[in-house]
N, C-alpha and C. Protein backbone atom coordinates (compact mmCIF):
# COMPACT_ATOMS: atom_id res chain seq x y z
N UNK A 1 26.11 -113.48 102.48
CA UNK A 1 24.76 -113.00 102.44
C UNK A 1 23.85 -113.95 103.21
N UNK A 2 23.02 -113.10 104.21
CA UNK A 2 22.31 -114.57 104.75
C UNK A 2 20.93 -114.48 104.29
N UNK A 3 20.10 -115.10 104.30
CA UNK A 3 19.17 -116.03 103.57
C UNK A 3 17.87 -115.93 104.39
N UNK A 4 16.84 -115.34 103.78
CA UNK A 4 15.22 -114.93 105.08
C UNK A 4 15.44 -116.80 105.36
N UNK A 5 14.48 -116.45 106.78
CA UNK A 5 14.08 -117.48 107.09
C UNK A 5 12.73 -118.29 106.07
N UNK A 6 12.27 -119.41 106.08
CA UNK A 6 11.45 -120.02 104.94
C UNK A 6 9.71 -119.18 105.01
N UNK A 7 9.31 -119.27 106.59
CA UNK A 7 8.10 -118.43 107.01
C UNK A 7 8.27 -116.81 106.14
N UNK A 8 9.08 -116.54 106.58
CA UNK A 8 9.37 -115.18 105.70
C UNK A 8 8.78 -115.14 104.14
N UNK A 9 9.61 -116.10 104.06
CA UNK A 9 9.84 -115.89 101.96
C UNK A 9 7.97 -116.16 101.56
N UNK A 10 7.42 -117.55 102.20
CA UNK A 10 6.45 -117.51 102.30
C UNK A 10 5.13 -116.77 102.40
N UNK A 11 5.70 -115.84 103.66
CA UNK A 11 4.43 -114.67 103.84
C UNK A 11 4.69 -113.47 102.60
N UNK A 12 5.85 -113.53 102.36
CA UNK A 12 6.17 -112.11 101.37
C UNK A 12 5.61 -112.45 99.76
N UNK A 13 5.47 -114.21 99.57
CA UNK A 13 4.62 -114.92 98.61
C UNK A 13 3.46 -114.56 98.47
N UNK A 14 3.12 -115.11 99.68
CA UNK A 14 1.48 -114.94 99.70
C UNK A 14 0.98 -113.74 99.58
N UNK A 15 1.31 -112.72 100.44
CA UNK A 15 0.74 -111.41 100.64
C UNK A 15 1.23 -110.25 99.87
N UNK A 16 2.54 -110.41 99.52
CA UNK A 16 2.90 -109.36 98.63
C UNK A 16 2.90 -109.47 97.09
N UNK A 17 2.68 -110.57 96.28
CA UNK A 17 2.54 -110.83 95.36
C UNK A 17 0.65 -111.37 94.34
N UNK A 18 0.76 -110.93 93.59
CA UNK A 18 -0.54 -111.43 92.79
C UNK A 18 -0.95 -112.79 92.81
N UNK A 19 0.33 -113.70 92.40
CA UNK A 19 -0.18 -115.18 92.65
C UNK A 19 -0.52 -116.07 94.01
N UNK A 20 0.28 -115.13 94.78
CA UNK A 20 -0.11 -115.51 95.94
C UNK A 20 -1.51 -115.08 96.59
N UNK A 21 -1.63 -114.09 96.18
CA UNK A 21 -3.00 -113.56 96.30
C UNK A 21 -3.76 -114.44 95.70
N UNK A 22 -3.81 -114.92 94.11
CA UNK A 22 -5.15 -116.10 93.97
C UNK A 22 -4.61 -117.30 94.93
N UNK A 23 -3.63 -117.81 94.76
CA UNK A 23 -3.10 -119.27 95.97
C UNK A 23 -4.16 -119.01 96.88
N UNK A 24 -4.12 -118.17 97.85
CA UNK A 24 -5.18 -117.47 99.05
C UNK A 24 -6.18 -117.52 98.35
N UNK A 25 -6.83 -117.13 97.72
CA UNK A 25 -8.60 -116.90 97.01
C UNK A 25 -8.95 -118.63 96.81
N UNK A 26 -7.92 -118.97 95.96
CA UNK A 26 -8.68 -120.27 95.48
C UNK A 26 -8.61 -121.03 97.20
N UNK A 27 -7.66 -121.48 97.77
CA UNK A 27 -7.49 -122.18 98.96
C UNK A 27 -8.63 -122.18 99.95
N UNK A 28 -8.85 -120.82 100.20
CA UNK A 28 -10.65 -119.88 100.94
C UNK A 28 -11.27 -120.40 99.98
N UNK A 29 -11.63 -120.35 99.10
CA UNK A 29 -12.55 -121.53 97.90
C UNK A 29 -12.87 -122.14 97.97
N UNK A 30 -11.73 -122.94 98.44
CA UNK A 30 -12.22 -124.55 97.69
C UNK A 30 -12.40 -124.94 99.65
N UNK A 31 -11.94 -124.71 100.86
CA UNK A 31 -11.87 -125.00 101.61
C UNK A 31 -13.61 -124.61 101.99
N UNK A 32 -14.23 -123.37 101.49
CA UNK A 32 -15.26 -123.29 101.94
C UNK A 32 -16.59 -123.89 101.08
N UNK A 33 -15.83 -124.16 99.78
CA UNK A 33 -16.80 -125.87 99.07
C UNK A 33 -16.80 -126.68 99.53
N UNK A 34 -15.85 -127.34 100.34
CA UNK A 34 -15.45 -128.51 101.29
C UNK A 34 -16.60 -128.23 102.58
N UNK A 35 -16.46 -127.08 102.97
CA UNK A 35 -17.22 -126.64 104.27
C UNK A 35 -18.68 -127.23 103.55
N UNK A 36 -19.50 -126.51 102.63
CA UNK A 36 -20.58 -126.37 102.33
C UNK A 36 -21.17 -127.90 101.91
N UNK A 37 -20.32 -128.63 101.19
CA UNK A 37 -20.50 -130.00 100.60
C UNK A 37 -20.87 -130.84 102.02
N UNK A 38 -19.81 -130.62 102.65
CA UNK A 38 -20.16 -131.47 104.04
C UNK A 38 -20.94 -131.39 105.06
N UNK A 39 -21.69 -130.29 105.00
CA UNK A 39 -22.79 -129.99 105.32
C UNK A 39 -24.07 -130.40 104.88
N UNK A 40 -23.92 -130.34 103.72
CA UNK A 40 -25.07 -130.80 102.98
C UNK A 40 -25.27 -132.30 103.15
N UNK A 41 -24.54 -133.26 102.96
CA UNK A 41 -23.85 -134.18 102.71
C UNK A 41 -24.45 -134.91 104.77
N UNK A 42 -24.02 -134.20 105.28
CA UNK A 42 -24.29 -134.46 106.96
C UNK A 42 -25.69 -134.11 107.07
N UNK A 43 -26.71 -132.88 106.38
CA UNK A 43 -28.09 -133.49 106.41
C UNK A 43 -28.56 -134.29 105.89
N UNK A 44 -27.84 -134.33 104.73
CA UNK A 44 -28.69 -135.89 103.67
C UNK A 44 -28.67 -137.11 104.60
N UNK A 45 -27.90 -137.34 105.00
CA UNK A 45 -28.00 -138.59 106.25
C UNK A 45 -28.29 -138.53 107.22
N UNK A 46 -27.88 -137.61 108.01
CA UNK A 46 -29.60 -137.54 109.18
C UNK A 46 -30.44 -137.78 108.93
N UNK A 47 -31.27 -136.98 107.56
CA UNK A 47 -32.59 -137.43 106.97
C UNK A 47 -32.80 -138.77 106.96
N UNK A 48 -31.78 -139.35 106.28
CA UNK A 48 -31.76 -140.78 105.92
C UNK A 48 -31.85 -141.31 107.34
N UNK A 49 -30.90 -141.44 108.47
CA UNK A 49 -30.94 -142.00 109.34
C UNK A 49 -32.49 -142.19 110.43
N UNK A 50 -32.77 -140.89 110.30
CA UNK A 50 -33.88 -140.47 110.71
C UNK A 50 -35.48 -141.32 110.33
N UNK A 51 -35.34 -141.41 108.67
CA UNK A 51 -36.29 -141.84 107.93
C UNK A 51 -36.30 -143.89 108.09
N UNK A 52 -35.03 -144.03 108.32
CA UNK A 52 -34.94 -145.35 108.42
C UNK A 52 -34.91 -145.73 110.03
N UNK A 53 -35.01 -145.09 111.42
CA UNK A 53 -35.46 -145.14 112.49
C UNK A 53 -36.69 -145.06 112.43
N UNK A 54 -37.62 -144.24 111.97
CA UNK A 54 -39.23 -144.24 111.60
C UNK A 54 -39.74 -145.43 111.15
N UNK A 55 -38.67 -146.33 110.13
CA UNK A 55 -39.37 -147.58 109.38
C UNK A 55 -39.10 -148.89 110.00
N UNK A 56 -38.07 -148.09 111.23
CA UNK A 56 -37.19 -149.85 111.86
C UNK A 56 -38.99 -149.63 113.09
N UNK A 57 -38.94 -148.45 113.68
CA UNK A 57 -40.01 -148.43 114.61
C UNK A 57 -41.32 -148.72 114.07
N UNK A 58 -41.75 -148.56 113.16
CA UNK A 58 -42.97 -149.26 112.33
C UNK A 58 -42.84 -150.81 112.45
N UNK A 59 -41.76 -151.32 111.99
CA UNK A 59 -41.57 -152.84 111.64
C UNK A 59 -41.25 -153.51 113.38
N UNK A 60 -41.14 -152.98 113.79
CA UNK A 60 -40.94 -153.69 115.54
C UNK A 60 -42.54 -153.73 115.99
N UNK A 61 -42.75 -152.50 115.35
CA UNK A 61 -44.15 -152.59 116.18
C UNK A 61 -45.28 -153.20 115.46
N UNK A 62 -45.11 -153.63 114.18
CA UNK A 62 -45.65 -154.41 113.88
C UNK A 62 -45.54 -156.02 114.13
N UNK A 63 -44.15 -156.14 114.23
CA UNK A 63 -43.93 -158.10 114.84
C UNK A 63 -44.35 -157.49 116.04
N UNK A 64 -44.49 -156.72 116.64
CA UNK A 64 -44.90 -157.12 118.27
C UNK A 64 -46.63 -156.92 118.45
N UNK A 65 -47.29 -155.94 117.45
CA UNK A 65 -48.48 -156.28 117.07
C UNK A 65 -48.82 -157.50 117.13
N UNK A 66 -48.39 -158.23 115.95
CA UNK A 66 -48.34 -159.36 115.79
C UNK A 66 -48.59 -160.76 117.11
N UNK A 67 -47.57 -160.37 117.50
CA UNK A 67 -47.44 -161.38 119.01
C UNK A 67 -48.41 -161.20 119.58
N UNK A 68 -49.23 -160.01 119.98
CA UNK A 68 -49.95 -159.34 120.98
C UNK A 68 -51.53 -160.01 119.91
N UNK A 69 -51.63 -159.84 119.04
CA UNK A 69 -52.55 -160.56 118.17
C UNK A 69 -52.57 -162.10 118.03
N UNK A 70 -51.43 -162.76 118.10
CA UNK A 70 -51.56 -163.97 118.51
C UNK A 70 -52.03 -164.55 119.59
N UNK A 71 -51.55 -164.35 121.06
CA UNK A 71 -52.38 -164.15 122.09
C UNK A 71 -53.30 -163.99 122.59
N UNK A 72 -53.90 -162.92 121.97
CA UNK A 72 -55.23 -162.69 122.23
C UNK A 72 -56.25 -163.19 121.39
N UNK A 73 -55.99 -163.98 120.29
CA UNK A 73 -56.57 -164.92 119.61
C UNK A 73 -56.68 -166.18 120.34
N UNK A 74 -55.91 -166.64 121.34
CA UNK A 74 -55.81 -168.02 122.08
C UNK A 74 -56.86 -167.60 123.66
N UNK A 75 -57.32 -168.82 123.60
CA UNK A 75 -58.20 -168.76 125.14
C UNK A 75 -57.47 -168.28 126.03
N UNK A 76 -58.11 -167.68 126.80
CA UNK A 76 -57.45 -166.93 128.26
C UNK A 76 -56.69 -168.33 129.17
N UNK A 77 -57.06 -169.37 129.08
CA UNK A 77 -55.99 -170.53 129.24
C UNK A 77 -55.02 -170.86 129.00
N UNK A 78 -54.88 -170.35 128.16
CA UNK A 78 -53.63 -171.73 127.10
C UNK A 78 -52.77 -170.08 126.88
N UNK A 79 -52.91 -168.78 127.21
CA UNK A 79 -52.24 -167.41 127.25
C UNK A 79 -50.82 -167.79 127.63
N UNK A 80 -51.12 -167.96 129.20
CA UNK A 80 -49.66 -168.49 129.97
C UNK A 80 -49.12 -169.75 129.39
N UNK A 81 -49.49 -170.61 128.87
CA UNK A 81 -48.70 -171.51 128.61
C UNK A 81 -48.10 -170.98 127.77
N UNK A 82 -48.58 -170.75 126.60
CA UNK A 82 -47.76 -170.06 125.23
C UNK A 82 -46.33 -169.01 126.06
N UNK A 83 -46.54 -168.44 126.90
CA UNK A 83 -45.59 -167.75 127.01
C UNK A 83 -44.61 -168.08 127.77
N UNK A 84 -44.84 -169.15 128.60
CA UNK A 84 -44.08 -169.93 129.06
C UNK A 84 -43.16 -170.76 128.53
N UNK A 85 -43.73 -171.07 126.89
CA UNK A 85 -43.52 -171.89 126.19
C UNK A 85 -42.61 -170.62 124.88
N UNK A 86 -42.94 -169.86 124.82
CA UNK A 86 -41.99 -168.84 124.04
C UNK A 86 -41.01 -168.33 125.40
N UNK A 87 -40.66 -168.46 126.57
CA UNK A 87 -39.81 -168.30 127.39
C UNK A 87 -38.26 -168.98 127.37
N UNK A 88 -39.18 -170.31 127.70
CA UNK A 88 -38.25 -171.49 127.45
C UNK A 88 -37.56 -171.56 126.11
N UNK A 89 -38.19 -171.55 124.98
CA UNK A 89 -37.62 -172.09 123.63
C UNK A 89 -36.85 -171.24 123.07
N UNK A 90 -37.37 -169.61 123.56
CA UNK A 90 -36.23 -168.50 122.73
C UNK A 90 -37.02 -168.22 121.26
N UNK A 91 -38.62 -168.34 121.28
CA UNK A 91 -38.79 -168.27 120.17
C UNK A 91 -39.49 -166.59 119.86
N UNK A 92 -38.95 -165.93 120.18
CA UNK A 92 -39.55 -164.49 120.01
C UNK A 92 -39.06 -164.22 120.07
N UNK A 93 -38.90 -162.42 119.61
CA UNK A 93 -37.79 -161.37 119.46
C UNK A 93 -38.14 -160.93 121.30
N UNK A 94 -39.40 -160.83 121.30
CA UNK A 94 -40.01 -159.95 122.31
C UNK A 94 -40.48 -160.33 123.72
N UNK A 95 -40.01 -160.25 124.78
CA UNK A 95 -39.99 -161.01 125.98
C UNK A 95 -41.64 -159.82 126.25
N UNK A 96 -42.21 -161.31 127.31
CA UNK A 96 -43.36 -160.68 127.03
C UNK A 96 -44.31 -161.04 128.52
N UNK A 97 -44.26 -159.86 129.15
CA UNK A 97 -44.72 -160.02 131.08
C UNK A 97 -45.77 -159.43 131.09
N UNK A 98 -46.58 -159.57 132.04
CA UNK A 98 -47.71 -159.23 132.76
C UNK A 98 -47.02 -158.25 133.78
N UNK A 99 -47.25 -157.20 133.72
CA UNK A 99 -46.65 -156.10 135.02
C UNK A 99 -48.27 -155.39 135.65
N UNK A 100 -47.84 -155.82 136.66
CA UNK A 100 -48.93 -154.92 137.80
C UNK A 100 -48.13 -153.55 137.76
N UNK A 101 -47.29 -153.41 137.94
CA UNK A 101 -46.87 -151.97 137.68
C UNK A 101 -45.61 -151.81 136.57
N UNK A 102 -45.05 -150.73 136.31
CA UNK A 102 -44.26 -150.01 134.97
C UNK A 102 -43.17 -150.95 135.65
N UNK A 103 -41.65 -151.53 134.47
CA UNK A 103 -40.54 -151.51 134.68
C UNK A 103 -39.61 -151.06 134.66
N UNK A 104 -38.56 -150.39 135.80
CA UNK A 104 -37.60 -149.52 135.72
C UNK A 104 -36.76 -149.88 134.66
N UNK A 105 -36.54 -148.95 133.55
CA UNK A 105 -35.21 -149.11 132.82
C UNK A 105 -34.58 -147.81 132.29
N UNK A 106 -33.19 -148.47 132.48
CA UNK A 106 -32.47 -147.04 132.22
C UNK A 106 -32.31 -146.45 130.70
N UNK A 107 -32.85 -145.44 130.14
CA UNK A 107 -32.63 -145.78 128.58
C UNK A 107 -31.56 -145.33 128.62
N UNK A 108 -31.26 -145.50 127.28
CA UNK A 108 -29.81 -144.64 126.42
C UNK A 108 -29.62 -143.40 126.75
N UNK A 109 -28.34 -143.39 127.23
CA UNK A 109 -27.98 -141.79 127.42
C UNK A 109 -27.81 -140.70 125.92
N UNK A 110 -28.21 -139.95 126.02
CA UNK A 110 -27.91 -138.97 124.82
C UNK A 110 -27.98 -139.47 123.88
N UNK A 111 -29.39 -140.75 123.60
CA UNK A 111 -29.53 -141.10 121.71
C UNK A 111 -31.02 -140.32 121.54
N UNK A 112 -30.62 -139.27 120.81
CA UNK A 112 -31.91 -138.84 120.15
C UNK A 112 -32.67 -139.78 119.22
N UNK A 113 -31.83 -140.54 118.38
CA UNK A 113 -32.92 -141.56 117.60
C UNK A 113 -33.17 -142.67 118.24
N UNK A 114 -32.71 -143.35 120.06
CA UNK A 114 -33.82 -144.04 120.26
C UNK A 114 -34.54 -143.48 121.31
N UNK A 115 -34.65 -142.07 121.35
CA UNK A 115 -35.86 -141.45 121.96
C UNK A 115 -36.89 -141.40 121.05
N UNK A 116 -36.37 -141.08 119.75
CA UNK A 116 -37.26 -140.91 118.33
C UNK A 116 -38.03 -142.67 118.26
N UNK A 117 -37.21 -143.45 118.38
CA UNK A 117 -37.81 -145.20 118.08
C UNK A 117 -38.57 -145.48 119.35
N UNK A 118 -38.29 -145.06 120.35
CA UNK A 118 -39.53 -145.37 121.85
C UNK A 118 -40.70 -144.12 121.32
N UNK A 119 -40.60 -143.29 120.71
CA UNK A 119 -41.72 -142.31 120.47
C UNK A 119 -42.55 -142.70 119.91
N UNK A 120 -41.98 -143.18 118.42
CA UNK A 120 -42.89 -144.26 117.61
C UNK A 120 -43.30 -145.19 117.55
N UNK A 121 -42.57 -145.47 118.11
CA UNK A 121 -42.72 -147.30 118.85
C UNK A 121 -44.12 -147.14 119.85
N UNK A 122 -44.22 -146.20 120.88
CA UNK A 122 -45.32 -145.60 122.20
C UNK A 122 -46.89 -145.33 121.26
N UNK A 123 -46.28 -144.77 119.99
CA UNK A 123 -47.19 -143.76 119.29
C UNK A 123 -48.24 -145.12 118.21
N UNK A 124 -47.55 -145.84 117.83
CA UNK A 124 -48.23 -146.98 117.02
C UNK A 124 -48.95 -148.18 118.35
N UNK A 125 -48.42 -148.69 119.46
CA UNK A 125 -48.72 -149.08 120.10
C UNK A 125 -50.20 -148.90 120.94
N UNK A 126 -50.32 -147.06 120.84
CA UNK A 126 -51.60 -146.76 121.63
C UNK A 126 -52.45 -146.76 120.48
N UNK A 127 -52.13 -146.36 119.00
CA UNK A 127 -53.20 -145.96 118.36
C UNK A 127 -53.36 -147.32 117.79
N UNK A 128 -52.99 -148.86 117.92
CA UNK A 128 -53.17 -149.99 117.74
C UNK A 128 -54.00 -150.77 119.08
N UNK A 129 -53.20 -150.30 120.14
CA UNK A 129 -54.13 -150.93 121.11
C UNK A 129 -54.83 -150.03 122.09
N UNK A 130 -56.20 -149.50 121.52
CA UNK A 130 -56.49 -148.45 122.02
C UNK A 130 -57.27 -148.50 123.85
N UNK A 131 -57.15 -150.04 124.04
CA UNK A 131 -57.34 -150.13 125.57
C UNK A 131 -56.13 -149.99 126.54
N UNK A 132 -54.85 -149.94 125.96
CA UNK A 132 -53.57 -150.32 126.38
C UNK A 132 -53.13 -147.93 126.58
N UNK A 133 -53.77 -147.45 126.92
CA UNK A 133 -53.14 -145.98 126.72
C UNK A 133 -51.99 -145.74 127.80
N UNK A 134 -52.00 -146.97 128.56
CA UNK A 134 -50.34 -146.07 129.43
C UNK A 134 -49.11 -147.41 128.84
N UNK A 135 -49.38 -147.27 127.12
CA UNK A 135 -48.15 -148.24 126.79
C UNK A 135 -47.15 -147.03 126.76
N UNK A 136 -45.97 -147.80 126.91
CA UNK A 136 -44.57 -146.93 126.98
C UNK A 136 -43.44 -147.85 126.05
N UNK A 137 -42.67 -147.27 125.76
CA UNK A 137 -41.44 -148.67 124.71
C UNK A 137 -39.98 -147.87 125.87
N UNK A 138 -39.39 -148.41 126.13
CA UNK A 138 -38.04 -147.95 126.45
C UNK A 138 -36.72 -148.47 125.85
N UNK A 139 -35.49 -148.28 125.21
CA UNK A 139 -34.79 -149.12 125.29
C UNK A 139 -33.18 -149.14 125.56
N UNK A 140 -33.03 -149.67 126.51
CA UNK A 140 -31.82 -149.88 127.61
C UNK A 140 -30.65 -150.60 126.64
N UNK A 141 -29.76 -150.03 127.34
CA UNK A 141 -28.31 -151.01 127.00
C UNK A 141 -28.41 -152.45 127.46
N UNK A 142 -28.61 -153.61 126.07
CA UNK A 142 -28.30 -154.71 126.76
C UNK A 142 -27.85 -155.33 128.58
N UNK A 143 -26.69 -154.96 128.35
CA UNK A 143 -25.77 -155.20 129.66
C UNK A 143 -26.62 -154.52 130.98
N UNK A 144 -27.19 -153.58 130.91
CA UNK A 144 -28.19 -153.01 132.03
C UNK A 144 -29.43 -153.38 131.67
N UNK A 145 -29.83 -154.03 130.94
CA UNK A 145 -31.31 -154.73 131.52
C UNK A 145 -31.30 -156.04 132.24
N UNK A 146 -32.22 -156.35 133.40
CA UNK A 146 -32.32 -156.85 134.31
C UNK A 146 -33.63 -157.81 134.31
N UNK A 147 -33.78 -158.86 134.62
CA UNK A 147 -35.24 -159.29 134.21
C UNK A 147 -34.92 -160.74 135.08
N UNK A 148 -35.98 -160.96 135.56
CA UNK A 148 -35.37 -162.53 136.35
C UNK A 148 -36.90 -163.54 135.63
N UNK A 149 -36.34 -164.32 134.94
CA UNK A 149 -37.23 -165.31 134.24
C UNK A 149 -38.29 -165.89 135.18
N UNK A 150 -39.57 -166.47 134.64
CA UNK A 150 -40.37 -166.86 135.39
C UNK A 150 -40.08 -168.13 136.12
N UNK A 151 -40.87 -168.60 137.17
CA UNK A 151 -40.61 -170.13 137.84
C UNK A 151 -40.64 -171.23 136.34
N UNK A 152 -40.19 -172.28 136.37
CA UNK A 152 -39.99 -173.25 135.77
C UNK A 152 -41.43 -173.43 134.91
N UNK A 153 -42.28 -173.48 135.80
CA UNK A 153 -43.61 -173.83 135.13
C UNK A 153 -44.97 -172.76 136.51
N UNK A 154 -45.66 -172.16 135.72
CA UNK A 154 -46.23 -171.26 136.95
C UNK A 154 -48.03 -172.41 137.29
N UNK A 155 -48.39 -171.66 138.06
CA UNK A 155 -49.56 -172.58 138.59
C UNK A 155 -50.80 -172.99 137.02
N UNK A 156 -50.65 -171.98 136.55
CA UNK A 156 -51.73 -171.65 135.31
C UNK A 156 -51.46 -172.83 134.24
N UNK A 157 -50.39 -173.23 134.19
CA UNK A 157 -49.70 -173.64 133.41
C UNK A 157 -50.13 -175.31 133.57
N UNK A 158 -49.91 -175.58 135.20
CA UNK A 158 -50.42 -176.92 135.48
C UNK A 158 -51.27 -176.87 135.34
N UNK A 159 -52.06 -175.61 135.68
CA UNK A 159 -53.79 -176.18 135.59
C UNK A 159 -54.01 -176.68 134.25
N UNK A 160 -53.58 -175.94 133.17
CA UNK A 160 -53.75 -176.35 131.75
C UNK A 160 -53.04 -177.62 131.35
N UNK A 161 -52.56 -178.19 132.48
CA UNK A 161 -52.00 -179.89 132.14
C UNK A 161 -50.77 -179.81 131.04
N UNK A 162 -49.74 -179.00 131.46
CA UNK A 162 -48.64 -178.50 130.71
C UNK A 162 -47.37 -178.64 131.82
N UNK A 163 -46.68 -179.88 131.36
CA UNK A 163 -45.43 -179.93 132.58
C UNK A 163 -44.43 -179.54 131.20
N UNK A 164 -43.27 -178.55 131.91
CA UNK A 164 -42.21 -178.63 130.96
C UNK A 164 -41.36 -179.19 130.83
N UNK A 165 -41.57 -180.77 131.49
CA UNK A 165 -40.80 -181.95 130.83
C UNK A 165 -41.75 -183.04 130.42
């Protein structure tokens, strides 16, 4: 006598019989609780992710507030030195230039949340510094940003009787 193949015995399980029929119901069940859970589960953290990009871009733009408030608390003299002097030492998060015009940078390809963190970041910046309206935030891959440090010590700097040795 020969013997169905195993696919056989299987499909004649499933489909021709009652228990196989719930096997199938519950399996579609529970596979589409699985579906639904993980869904849910994948907006709860977007939200989250989302909500905590909103609070990282608040808190940047507040230490860089900050800096920008320090500065402009110091005489229009002693400006360049300080930054000459946060150049050299590494003591800021935030590198910090005088541009006659915008700097090219390449942002992130395909990150919606740091298009979302340059948005907010742009958005606290103008409504903080309301003389500053063509501020922009960008932010580039490490490895592709480009920046060539200032001369050793710039003219402003001597005038203010500041050698950096």
């Amino acid at each position: 006598m020969r013997r169905e193949p195993v696919w056989q015995r299987a499909r004649k399980f499933l489909l021709d019989s009652l228990q196989g029929r719930f096997v199938l119901a519950m399996l579609g069940g529970l596979a589409l609780v699985q579906l639904t859970v993980n869904l849910v589960w994948y907006s709860q953290i977007e939200q989250r992710v989302r909500r905590q990009t909103e609070q990282a871009a608040h808190h940047v733009t507040s230490g860089a507030m900050g800096a920008v408030r320090a500065l402009r608390e110091l005489p229009a003299a002693y400006r360049p030195l300080l930054i000459e002097q946060l150049r050299t030492m590494g003591g800021t998060r935030f590198q910090v230039f005088f541009n006659n015009a915008a700097v090219t940078v390449t942002p992130l390809p395909g990150q919606p949340m740091a298009r979302l963190l340059e948005q907010r970041v742009t958005q606290e910046l103008t409504a903080q510094l309301p003389r500053a309206r063509r501020s922009t935030s960008r932010w580039p891959r490490p490895s592709a940003w480009r920046w060539r440090p200032a001369a050793r010590c710039s003219a402003t700097c001597r005038r203010a009787g500041w050698s950096p040795r």
